[in-house]
C-alpha atoms as a PDB file:
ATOM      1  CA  UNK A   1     161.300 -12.057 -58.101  1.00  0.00           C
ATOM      2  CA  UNK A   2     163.085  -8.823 -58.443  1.00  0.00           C
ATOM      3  CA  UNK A   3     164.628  -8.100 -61.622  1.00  0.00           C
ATOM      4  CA  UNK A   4     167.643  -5.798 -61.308  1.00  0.00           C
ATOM      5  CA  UNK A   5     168.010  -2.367 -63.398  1.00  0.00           C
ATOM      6  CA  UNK A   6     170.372   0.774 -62.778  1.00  0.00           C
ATOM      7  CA  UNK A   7     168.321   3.232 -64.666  1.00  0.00           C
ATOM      8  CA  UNK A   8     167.875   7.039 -63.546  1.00  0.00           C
ATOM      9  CA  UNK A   9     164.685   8.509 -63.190  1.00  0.00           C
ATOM     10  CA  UNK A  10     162.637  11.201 -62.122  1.00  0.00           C
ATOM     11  CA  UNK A  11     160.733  11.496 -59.008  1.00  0.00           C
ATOM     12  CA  UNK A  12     158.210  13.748 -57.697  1.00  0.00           C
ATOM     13  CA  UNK A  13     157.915  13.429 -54.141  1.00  0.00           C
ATOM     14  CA  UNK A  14     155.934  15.509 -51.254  1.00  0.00           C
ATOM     15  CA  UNK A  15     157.808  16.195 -47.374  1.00  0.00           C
ATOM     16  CA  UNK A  16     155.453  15.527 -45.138  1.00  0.00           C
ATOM     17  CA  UNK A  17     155.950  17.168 -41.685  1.00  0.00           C
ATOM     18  CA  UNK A  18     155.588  14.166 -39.790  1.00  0.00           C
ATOM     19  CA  UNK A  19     157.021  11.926 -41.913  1.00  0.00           C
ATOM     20  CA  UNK A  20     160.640  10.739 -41.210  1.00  0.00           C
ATOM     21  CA  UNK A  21     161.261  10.522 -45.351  1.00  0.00           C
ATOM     22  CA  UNK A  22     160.129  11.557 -48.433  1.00  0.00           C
ATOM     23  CA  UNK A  23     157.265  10.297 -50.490  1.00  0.00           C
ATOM     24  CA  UNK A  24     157.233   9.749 -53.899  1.00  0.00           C
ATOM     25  CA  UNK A  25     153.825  10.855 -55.736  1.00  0.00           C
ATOM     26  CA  UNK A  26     154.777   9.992 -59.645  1.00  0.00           C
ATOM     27  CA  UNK A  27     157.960   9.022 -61.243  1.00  0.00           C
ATOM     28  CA  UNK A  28     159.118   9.323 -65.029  1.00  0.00           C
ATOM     29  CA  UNK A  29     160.604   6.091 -65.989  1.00  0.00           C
ATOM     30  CA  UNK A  30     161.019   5.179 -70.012  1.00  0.00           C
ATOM     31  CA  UNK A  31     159.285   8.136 -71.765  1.00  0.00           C
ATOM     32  CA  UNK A  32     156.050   7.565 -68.962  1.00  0.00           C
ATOM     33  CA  UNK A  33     154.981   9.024 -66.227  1.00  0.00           C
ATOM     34  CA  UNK A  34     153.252   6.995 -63.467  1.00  0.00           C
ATOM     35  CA  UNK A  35     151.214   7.833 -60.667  1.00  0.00           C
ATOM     36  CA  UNK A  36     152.311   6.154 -57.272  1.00  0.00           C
ATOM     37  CA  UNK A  37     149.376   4.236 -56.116  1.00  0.00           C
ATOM     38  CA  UNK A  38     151.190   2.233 -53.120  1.00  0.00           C
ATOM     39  CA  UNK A  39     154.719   2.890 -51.191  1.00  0.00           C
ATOM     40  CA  UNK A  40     154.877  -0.828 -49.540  1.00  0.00           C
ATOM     41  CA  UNK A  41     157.766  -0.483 -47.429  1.00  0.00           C
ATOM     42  CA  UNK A  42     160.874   1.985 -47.419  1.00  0.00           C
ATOM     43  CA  UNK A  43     164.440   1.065 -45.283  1.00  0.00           C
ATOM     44  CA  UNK A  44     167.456   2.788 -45.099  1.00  0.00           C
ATOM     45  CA  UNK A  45     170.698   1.160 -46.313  1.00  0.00           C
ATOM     46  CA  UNK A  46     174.193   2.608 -45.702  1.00  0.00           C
ATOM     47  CA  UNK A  47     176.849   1.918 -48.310  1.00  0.00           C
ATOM     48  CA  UNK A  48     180.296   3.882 -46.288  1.00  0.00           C
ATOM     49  CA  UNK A  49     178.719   6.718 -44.247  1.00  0.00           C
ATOM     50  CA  UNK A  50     176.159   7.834 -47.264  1.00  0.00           C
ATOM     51  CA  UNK A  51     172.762   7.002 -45.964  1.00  0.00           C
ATOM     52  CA  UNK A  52     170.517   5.745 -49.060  1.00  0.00           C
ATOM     53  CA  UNK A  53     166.631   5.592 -48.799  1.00  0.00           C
ATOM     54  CA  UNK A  54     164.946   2.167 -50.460  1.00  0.00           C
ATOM     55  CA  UNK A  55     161.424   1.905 -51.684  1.00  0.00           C
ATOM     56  CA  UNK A  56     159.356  -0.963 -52.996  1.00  0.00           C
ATOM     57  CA  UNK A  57     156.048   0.505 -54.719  1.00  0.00           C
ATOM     58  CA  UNK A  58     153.285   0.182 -57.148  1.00  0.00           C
ATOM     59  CA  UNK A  59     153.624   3.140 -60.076  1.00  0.00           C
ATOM     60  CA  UNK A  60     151.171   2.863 -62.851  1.00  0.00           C
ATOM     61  CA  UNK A  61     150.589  -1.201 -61.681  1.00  0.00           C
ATOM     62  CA  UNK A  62     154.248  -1.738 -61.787  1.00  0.00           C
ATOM     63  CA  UNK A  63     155.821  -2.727 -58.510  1.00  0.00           C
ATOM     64  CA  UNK A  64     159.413  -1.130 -58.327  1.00  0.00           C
ATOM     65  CA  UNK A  65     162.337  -0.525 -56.074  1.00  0.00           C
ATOM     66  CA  UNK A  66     163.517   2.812 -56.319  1.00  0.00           C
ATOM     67  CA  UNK A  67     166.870   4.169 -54.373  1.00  0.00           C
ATOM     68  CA  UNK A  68     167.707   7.929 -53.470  1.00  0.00           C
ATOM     69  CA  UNK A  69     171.237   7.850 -53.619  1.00  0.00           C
ATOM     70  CA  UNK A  70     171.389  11.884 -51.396  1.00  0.00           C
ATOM     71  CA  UNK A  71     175.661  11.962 -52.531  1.00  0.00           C
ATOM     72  CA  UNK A  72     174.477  12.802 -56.079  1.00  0.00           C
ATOM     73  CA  UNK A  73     170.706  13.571 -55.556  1.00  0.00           C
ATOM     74  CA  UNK A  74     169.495  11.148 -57.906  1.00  0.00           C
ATOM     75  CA  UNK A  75     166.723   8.668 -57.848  1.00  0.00           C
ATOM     76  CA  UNK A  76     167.288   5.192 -60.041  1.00  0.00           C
ATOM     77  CA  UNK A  77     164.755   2.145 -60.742  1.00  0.00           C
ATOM     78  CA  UNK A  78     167.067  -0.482 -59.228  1.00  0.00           C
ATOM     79  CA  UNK A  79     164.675  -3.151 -59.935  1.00  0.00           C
ATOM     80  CA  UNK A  80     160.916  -4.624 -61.064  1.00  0.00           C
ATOM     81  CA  UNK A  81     159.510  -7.164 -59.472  1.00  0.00           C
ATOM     82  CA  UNK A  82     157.975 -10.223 -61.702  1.00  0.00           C
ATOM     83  CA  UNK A  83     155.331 -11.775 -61.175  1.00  0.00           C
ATOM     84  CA  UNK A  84     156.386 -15.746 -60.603  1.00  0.00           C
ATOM     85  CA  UNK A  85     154.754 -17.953 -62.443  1.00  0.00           C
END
């Protein structure tokens, strides 16, 4: 179940060539840096006519969504997922 937060963080990401978006290698999130192990799925969602990327991954064995909101070129944790018990 996905457990909403609005928090800015920072993102290192690579631009692959062939890639049709960016992908995130680490990001700094409450004083630690994690490595991305897994992206699991990245869609686009449109709020007006600004185009924001989504991304559900694994970073340091935390699954996450992260949004790049390009307007103000900021990333933000908009969520963790829990594990359900």
């Amino acid at each position: 179940m996905l457990r909403p937060i609005h928090e800015a963080v920072d993102v290192g990401v690579v631009f692959p060539a062939r890639r049709p978006y960016p992908v995130p290698r680490w990001v700094r999130w409450r004083g630690e840096k994690r490595a991305v192990e897994e992206v699991h799925l990245v869609h686009e969602r449109r709020e007006g006519a600004i185009r924001q990327l989504v991304y559900s991954l694994t970073a340091g064995g935390v699954l996450l969504q992260l949004r790049f909101d390009p307007e103000h070129a900021r990333w933000y944790v908009d969520g963790v997922y829990d594990e359900e018990e």
